[in-house]
N, C-alpha and C. Protein backbone atom coordinates (compact mmCIF):
# COMPACT_ATOMS: atom_id res chain seq x y z
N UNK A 1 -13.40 -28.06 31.08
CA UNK A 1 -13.84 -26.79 30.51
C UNK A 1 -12.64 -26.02 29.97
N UNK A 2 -12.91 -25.69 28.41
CA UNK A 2 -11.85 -24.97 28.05
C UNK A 2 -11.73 -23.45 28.45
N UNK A 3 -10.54 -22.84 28.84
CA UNK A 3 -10.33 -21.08 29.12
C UNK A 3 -9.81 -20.42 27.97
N UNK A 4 -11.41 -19.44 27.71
CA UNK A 4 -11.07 -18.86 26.54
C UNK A 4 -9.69 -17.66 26.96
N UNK A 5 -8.64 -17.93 25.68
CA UNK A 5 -8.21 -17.18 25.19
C UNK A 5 -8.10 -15.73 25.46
N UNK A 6 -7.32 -14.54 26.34
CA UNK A 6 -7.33 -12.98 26.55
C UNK A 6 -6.77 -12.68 24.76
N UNK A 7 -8.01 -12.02 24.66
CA UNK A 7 -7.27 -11.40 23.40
C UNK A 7 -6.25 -10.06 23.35
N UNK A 8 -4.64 -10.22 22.71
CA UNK A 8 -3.76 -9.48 22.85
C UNK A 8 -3.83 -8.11 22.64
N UNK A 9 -3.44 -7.38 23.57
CA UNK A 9 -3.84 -5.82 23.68
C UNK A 9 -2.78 -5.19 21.94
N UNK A 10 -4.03 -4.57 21.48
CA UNK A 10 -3.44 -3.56 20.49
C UNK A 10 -3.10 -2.09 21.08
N UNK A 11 -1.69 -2.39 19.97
CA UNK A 11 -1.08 -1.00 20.12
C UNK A 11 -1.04 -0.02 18.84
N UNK A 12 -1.25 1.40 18.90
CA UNK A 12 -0.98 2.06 17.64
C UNK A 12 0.61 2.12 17.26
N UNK A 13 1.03 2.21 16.16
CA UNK A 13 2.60 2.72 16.00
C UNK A 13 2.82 3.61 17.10
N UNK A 14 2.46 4.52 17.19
CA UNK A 14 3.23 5.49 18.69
C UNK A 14 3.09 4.73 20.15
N UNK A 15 2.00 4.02 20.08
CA UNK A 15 2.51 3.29 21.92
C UNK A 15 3.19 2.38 21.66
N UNK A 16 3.85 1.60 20.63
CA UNK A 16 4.79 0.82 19.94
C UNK A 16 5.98 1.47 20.55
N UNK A 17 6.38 2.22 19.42
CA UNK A 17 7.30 3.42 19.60
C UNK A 17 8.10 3.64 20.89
N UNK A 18 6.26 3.84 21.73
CA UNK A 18 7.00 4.59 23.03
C UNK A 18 7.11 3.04 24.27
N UNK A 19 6.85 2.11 23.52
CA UNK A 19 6.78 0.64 24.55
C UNK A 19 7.93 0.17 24.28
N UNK A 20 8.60 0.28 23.14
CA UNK A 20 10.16 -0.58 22.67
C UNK A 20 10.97 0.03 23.65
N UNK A 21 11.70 -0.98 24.25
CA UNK A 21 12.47 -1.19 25.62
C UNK A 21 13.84 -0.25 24.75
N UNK A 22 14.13 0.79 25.38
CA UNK A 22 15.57 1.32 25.11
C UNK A 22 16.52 -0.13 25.08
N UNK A 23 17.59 0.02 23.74
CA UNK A 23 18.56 -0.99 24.17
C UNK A 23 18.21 -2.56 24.03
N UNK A 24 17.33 -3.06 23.44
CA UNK A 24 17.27 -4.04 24.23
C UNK A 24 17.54 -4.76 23.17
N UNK A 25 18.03 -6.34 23.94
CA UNK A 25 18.61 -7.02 22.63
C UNK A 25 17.63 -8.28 22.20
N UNK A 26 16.32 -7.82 22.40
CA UNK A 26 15.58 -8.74 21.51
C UNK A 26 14.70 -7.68 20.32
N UNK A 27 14.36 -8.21 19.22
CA UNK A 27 13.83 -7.21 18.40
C UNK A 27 11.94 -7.58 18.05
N UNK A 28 11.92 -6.57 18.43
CA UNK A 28 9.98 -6.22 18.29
C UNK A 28 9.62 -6.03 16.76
N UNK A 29 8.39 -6.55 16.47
CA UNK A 29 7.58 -6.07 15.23
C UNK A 29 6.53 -5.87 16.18
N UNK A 30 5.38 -4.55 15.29
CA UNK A 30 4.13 -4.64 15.05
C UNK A 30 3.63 -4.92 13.87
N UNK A 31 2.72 -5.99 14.42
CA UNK A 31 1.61 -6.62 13.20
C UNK A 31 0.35 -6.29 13.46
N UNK A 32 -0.27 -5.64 12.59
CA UNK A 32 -1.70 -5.01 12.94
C UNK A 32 -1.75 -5.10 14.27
N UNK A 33 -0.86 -4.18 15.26
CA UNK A 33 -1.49 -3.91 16.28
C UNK A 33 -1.00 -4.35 17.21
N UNK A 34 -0.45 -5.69 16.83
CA UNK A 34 0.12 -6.98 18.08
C UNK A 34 1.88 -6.79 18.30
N UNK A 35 2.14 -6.42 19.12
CA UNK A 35 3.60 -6.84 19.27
C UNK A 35 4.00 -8.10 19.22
N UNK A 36 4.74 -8.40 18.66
CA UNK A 36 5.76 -9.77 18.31
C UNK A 36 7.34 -9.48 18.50
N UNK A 37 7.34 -10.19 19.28
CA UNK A 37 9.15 -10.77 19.42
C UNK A 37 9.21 -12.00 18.52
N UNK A 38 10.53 -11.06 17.84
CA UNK A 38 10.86 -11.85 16.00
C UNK A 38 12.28 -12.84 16.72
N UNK A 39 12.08 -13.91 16.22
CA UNK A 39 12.65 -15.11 16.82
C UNK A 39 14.06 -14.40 16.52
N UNK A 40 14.59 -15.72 17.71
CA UNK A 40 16.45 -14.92 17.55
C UNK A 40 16.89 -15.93 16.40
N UNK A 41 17.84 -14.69 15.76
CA UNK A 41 18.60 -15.74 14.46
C UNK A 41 19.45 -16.46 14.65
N UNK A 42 19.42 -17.53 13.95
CA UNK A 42 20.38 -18.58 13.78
C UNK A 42 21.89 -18.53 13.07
N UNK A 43 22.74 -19.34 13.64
CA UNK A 43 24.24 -18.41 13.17
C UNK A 43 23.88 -18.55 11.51
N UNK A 44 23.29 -19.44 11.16
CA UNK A 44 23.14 -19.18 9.16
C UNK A 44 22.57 -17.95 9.16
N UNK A 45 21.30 -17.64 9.65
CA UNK A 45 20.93 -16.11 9.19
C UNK A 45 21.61 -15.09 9.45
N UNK A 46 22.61 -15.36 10.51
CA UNK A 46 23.33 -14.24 11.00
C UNK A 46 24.20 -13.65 9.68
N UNK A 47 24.86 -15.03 9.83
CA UNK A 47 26.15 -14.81 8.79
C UNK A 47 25.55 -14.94 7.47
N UNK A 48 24.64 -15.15 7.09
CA UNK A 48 23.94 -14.42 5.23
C UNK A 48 24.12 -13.21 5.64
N UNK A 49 23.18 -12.60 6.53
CA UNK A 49 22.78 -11.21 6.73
C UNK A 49 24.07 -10.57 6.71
N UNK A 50 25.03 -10.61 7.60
CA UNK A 50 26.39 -9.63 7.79
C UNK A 50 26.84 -10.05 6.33
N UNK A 51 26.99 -11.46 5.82
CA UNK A 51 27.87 -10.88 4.41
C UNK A 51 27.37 -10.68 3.22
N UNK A 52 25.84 -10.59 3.15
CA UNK A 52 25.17 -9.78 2.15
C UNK A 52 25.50 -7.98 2.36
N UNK A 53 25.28 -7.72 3.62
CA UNK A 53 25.71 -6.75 3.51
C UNK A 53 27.03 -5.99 3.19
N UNK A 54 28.26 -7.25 3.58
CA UNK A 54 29.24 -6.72 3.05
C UNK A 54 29.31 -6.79 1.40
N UNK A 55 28.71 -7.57 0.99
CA UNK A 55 28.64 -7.30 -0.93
C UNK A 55 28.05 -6.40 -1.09
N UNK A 56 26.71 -5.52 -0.64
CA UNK A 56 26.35 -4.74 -0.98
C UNK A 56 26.48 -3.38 -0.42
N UNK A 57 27.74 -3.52 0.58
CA UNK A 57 28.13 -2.03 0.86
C UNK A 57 29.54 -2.02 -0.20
N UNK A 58 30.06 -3.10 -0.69
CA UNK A 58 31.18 -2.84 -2.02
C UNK A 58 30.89 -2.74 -2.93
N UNK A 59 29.58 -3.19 -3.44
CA UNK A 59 28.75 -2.67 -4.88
C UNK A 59 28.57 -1.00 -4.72
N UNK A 60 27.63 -0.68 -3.58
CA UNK A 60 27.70 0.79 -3.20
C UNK A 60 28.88 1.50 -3.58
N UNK A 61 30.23 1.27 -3.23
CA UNK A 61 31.00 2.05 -3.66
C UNK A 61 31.14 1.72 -4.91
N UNK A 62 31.47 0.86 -5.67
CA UNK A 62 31.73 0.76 -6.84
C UNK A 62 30.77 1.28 -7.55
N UNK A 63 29.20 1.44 -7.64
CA UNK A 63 28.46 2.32 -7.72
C UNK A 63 28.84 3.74 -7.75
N UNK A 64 30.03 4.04 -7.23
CA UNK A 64 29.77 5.79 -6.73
C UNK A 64 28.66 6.49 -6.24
N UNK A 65 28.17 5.73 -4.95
CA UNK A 65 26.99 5.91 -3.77
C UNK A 65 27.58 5.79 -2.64
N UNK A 66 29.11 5.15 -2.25
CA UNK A 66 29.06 5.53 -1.16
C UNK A 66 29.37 6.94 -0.44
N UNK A 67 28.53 6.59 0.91
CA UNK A 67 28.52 7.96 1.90
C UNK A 67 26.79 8.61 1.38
N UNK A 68 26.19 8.15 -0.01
CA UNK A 68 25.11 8.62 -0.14
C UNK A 68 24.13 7.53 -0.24
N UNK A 69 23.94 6.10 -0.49
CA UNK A 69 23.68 5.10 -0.06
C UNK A 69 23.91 4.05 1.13
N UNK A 70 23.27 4.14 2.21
CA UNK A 70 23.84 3.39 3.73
C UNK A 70 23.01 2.19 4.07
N UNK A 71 23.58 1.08 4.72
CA UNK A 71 22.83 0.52 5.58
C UNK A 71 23.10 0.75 6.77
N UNK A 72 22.12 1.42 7.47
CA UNK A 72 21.77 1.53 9.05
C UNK A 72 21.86 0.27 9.20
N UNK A 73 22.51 0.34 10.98
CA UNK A 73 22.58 -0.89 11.81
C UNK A 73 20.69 -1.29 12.55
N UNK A 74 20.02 -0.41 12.52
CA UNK A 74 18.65 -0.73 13.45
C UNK A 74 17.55 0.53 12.21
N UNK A 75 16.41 -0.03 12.00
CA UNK A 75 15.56 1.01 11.56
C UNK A 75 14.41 0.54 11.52
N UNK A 76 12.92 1.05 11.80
CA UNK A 76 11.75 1.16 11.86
C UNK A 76 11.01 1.85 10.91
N UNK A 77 10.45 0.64 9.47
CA UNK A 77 9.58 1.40 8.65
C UNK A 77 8.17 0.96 9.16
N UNK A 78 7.46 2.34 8.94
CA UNK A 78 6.33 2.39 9.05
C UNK A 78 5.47 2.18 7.96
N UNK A 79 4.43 1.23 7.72
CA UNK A 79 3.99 1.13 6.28
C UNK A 79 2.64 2.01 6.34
N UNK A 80 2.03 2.12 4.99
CA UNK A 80 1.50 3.32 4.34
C UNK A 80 -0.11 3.27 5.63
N UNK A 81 -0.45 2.10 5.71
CA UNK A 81 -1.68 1.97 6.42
C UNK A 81 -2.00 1.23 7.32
N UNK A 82 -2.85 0.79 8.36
CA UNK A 82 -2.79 -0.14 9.11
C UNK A 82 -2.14 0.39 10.83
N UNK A 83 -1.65 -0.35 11.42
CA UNK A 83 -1.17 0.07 12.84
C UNK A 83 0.58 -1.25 13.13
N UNK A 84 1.01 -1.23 12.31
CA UNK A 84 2.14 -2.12 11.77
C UNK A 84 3.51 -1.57 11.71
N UNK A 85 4.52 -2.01 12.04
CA UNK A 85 6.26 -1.40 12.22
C UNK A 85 6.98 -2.63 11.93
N UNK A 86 7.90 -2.50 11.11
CA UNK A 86 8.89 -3.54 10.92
C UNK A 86 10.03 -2.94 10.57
N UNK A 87 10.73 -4.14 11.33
CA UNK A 87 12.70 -3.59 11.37
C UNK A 87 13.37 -4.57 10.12
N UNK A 88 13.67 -4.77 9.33
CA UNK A 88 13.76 -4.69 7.86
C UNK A 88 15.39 -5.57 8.41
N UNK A 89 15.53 -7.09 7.94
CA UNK A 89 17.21 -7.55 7.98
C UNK A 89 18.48 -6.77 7.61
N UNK A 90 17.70 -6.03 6.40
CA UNK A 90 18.73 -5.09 5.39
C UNK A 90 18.16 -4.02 5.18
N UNK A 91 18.24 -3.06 5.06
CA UNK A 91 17.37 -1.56 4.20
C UNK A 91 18.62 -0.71 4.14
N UNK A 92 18.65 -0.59 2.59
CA UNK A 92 19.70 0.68 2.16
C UNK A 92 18.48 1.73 1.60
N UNK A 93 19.33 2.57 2.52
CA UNK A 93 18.75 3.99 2.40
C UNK A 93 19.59 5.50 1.51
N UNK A 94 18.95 6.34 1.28
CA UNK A 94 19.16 7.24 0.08
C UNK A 94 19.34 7.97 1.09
N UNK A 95 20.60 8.49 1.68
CA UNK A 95 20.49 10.00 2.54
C UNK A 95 20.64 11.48 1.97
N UNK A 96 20.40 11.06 0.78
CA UNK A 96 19.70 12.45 0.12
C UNK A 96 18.85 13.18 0.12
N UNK A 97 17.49 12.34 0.68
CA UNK A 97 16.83 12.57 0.93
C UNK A 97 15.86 12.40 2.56
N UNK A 98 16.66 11.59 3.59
CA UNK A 98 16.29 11.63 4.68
C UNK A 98 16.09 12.75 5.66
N UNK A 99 16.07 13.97 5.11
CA UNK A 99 15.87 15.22 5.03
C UNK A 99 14.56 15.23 5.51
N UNK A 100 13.47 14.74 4.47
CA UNK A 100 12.45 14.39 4.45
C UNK A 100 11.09 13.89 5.50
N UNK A 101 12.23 12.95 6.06
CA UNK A 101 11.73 11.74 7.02
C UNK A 101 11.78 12.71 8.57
N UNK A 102 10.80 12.89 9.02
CA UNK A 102 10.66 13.88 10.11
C UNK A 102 10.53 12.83 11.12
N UNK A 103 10.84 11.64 11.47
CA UNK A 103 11.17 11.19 12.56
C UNK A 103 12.20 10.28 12.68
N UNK A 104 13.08 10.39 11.60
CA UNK A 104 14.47 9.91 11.40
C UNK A 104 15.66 10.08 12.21
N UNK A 105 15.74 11.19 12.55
CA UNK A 105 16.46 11.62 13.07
C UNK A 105 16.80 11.49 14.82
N UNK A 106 15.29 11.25 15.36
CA UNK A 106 14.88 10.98 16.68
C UNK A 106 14.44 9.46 16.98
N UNK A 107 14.05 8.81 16.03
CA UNK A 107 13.70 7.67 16.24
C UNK A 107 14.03 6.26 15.27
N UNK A 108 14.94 6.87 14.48
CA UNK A 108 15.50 5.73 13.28
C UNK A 108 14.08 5.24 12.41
N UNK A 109 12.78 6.13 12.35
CA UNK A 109 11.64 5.49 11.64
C UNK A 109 11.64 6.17 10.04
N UNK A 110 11.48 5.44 9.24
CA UNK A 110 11.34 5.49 8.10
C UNK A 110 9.58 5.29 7.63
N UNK A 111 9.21 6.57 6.97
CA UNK A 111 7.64 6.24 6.39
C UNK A 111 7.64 6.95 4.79
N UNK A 112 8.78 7.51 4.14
CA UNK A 112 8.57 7.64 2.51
C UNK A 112 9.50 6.70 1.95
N UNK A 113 8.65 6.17 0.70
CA UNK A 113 9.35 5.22 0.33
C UNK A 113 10.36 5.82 -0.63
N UNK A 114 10.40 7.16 -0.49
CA UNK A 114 11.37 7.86 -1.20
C UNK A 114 12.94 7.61 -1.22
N UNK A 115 12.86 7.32 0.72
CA UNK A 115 14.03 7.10 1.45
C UNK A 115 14.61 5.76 1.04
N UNK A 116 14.35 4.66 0.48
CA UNK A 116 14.74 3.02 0.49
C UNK A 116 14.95 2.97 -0.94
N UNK A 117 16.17 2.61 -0.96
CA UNK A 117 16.32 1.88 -2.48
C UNK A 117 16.22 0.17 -2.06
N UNK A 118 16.45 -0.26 -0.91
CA UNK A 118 16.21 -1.64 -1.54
C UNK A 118 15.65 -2.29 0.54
N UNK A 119 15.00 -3.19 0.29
CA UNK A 119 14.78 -3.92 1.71
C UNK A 119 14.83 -4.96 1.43
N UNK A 120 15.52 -6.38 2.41
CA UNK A 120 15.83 -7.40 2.03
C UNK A 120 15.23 -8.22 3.42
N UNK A 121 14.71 -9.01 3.19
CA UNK A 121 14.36 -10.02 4.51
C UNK A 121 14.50 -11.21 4.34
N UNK A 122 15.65 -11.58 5.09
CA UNK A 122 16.07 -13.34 5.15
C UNK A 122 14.73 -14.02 6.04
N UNK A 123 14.44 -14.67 5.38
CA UNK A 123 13.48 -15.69 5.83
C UNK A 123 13.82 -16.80 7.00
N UNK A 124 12.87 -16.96 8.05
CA UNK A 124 13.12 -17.68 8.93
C UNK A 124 11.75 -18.29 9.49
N UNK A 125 11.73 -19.02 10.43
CA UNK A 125 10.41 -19.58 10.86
C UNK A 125 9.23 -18.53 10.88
N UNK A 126 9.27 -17.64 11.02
CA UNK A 126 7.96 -16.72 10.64
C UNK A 126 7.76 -16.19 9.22
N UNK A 127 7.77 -17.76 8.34
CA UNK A 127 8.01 -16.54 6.79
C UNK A 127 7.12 -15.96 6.72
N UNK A 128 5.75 -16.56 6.91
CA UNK A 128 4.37 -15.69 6.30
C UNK A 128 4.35 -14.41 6.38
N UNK A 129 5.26 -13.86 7.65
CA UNK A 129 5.20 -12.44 7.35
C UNK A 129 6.17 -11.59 5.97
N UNK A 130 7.14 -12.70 5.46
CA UNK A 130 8.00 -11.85 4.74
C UNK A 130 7.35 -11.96 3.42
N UNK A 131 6.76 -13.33 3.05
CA UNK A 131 5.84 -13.89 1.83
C UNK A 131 4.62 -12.89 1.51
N UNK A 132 3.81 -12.77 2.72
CA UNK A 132 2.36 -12.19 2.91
C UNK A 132 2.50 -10.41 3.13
N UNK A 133 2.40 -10.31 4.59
CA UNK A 133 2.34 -8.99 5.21
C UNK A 133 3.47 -8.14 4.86
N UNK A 134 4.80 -8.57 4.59
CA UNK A 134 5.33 -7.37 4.49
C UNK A 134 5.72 -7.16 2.71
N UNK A 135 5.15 -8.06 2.15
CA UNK A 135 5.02 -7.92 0.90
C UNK A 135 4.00 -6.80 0.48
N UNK A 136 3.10 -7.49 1.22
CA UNK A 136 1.86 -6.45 0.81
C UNK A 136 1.98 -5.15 1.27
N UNK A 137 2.80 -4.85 2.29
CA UNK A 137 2.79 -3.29 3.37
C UNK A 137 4.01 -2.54 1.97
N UNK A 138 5.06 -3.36 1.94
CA UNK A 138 6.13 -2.72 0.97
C UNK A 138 6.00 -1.99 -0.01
N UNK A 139 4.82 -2.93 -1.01
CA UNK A 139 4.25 -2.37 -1.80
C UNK A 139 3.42 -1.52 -1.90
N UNK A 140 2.62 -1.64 -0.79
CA UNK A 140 1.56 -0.22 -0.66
C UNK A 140 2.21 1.24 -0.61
N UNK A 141 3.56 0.96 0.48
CA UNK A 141 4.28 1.94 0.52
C UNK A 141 5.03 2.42 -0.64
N UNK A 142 5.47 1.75 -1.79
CA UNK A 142 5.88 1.99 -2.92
C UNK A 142 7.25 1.74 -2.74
N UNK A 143 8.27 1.11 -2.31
CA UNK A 143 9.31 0.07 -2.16
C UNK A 143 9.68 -0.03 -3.20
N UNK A 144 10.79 0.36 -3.83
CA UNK A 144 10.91 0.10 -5.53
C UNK A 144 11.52 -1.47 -5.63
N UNK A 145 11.74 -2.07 -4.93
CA UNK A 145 12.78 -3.45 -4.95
C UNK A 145 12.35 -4.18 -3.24
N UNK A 146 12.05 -5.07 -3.13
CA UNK A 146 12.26 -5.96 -2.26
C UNK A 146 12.64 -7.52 -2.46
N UNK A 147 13.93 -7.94 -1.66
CA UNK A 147 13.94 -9.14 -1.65
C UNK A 147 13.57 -10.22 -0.29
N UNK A 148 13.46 -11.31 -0.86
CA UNK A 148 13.36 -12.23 -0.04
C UNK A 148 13.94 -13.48 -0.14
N UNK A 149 14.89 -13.88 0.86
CA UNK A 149 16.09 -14.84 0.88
C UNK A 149 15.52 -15.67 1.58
N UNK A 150 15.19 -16.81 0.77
CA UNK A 150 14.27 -17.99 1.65
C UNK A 150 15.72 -18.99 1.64
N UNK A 151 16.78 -18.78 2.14
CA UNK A 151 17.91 -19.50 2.30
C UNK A 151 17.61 -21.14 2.51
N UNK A 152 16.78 -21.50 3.45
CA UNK A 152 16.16 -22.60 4.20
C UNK A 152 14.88 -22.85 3.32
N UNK A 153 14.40 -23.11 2.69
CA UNK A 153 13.09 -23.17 1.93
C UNK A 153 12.25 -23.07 2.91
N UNK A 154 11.90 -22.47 3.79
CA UNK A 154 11.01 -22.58 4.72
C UNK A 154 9.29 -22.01 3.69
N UNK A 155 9.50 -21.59 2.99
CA UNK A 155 8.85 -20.86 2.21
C UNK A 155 7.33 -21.91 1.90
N UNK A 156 6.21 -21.32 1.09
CA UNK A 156 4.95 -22.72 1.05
C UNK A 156 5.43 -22.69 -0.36
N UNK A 157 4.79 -24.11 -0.67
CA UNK A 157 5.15 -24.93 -2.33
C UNK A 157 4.91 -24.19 -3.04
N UNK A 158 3.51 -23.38 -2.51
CA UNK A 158 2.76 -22.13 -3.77
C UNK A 158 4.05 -21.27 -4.29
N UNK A 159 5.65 -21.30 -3.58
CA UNK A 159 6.14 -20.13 -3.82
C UNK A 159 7.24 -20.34 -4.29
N UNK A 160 7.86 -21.77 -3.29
CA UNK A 160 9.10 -22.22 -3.90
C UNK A 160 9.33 -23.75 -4.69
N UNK A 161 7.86 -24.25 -4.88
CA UNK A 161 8.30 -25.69 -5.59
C UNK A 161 7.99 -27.14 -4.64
N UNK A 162 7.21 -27.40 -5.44
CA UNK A 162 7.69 -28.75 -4.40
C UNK A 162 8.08 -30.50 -5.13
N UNK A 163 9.50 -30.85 -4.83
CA UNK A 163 9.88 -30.50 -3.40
C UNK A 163 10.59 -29.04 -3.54
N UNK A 164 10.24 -28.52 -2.03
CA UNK A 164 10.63 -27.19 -1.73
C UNK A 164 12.15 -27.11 -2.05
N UNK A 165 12.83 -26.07 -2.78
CA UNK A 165 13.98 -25.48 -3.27
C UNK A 165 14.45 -24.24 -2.46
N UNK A 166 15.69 -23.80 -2.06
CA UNK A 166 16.22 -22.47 -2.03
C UNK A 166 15.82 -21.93 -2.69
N UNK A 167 15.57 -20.36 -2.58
CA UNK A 167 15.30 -19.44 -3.48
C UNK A 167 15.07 -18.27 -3.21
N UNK A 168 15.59 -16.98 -3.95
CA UNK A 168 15.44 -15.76 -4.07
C UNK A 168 14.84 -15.30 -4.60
N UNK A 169 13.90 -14.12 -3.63
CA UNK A 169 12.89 -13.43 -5.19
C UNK A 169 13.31 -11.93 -5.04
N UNK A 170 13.45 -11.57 -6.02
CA UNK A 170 13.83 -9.96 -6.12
C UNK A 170 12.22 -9.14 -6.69
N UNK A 171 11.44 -8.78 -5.95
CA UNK A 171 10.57 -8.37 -5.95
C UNK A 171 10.42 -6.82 -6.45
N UNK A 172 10.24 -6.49 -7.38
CA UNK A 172 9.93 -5.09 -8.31
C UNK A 172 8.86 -4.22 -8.81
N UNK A 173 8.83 -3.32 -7.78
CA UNK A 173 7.73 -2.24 -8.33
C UNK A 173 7.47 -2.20 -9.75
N UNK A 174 6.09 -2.72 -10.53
CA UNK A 174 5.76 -1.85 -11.54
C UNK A 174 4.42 -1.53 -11.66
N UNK A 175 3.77 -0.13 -12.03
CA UNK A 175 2.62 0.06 -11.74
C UNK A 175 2.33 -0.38 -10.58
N UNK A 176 2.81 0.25 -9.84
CA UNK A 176 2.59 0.17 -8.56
C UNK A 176 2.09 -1.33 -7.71
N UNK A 177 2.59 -2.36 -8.37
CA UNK A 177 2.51 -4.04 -7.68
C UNK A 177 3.90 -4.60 -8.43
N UNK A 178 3.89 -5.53 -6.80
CA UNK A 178 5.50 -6.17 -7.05
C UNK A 178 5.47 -7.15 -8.57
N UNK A 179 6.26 -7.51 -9.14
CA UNK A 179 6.11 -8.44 -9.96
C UNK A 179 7.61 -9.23 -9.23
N UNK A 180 7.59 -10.60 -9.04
CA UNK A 180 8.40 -11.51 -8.10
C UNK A 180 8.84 -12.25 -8.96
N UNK A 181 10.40 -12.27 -8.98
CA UNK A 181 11.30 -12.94 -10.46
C UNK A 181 12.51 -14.02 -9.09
N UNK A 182 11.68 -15.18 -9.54
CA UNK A 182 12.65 -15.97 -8.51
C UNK A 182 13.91 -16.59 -9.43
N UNK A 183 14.51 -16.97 -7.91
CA UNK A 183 16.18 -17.56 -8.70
C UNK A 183 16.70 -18.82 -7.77
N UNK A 184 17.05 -19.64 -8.41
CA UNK A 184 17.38 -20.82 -7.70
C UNK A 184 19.03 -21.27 -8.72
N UNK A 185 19.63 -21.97 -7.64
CA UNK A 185 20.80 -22.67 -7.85
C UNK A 185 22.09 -21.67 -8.61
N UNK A 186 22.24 -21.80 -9.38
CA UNK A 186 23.41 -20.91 -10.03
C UNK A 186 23.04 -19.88 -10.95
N UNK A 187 21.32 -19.42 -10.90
CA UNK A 187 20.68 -18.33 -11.87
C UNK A 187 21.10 -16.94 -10.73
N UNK A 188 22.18 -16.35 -12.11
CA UNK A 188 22.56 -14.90 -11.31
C UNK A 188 21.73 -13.97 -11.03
N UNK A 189 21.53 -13.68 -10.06
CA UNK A 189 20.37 -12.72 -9.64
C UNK A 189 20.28 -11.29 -10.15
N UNK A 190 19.73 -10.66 -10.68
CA UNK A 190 19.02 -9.24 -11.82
C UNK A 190 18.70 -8.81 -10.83
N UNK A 191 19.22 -7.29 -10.19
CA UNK A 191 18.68 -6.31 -9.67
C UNK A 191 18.66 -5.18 -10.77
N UNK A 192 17.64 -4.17 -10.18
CA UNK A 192 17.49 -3.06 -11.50
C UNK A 192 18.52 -2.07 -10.35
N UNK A 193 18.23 -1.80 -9.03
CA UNK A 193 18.73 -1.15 -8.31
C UNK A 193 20.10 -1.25 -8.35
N UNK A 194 20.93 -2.96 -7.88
CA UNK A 194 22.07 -3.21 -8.04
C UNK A 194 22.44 -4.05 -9.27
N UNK A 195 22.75 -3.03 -10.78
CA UNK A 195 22.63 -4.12 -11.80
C UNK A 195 23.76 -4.90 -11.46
N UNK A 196 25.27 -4.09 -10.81
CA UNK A 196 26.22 -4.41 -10.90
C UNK A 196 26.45 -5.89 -9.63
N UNK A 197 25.58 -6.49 -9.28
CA UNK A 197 25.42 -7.42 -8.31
C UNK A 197 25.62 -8.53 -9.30
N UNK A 198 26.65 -9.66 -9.04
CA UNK A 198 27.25 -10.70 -9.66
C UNK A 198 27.00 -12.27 -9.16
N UNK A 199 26.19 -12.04 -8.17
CA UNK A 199 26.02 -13.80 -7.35
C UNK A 199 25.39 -14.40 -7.84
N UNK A 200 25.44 -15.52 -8.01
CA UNK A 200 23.99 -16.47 -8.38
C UNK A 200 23.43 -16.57 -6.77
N UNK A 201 22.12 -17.09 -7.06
CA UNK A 201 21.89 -17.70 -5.98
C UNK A 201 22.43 -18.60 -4.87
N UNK A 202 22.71 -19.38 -4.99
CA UNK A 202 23.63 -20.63 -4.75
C UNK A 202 24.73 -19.96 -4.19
N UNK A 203 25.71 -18.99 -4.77
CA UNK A 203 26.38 -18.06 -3.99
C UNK A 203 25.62 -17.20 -2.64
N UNK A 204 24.56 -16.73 -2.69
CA UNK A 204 24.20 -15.80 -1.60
C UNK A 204 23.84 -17.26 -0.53
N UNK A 205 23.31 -18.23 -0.84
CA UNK A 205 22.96 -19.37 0.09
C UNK A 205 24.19 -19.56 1.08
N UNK A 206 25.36 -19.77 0.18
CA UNK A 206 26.83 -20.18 0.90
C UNK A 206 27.28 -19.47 1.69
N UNK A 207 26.90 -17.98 1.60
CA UNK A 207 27.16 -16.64 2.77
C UNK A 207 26.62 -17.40 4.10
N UNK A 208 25.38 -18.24 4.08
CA UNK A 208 25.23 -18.86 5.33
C UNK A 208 26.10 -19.56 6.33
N UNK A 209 27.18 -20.51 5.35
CA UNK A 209 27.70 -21.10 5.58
C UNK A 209 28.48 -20.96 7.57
């Protein structure tokens, strides 16, 4: 005889909120409701992640944004609808306007998409959420730019080819839906946010290294 299944207790964003363990060094999402512990990264995702960010905190200055463009070390956006929280690999934020954000200050949560010029999520064994759900939440929220660094092709054929390829998609608000401009091998990647960004693809892959 099979034992059905306890179905997993839902939480709203605030018992989320108030359930995330001070400190702790594993990192939580909510997905409609469900808490998830987001797998631990692998030294490749590690090291994309830290040296994407170091290219794009030296574009920032060369920009003349720094001190007014940041990446926070930890942050919690809340998307427009639903009962859902996600901590974002990368999110540069506009502190020009975090003024705004009335629980920023107390809880590192982000809910106008006023605040984000760009969110980036390296892909790992849970892509469907970076492909699917947080595509769709980003955009609802109005996200002017999202990428997604499928470093590992973990990605489905529908997205990256098959056989499956590396690949980047720089995902862009217009009329309010992403339009997704992928890049593979040595095609230099087009941000509108960071025009001044110079890598090909194939370069941001090797940050894994």
């Amino acid at each position: 005889m099979t034992q059905a299944q306890a179905e997993p207790k839902l939480y709203s964003f605030d018992e989320f909120i108030s359930w995330y363990p001070e400190n702790s060094e594993v990192r939580y999402e909510l997905h409609d409701g469900v808490i998830i512990e987001m797998p631990k990264p692998t030294g490749k995702h590690s090291n994309l992640t830290g040296s994407l960010i170091e290219q794009l905190l030296i574009i920032i200055r060369q920009m003349g944004k720094g001190g007014i463009w940041t990446i926070p070390r930890e942050s919690i956006v809340k998307p427009k609808y639903g009962q859902s929280g996600y901590e974002p690999d990368i999110i540069v934020l506009n502190q020009e306007v975090l003024e705004a954000e009335p629980r920023w200050e107390s809880e590192s949560i982000i809910q106008n998409s006023d605040s984000v010029k760009l969110i980036i999520e390296v892909v790992s064994t849970n892509w469907r959420d970076d492909y699917y759900n947080k595509l769709r939440d980003y955009e609802e929220m109005g996200i002017e730019e999202y990428w997604i660094v499928d470093y590992a092709a973990l990605g489905a054929r529908k997205f990256i080819g098959n056989p499956k390829q590396t690949t980047l998609f720089v995902c862009i608000l217009e009329d309010g839906e992403y339009q997704m401009n992928s890049f593979t091998e040595n095609t230099q990647i087009i941000s509108p946010i960071f025009p001044q960004f110079n890598l090909s693809a194939q370069q941001i892959f090797a940050l894994a290294l």
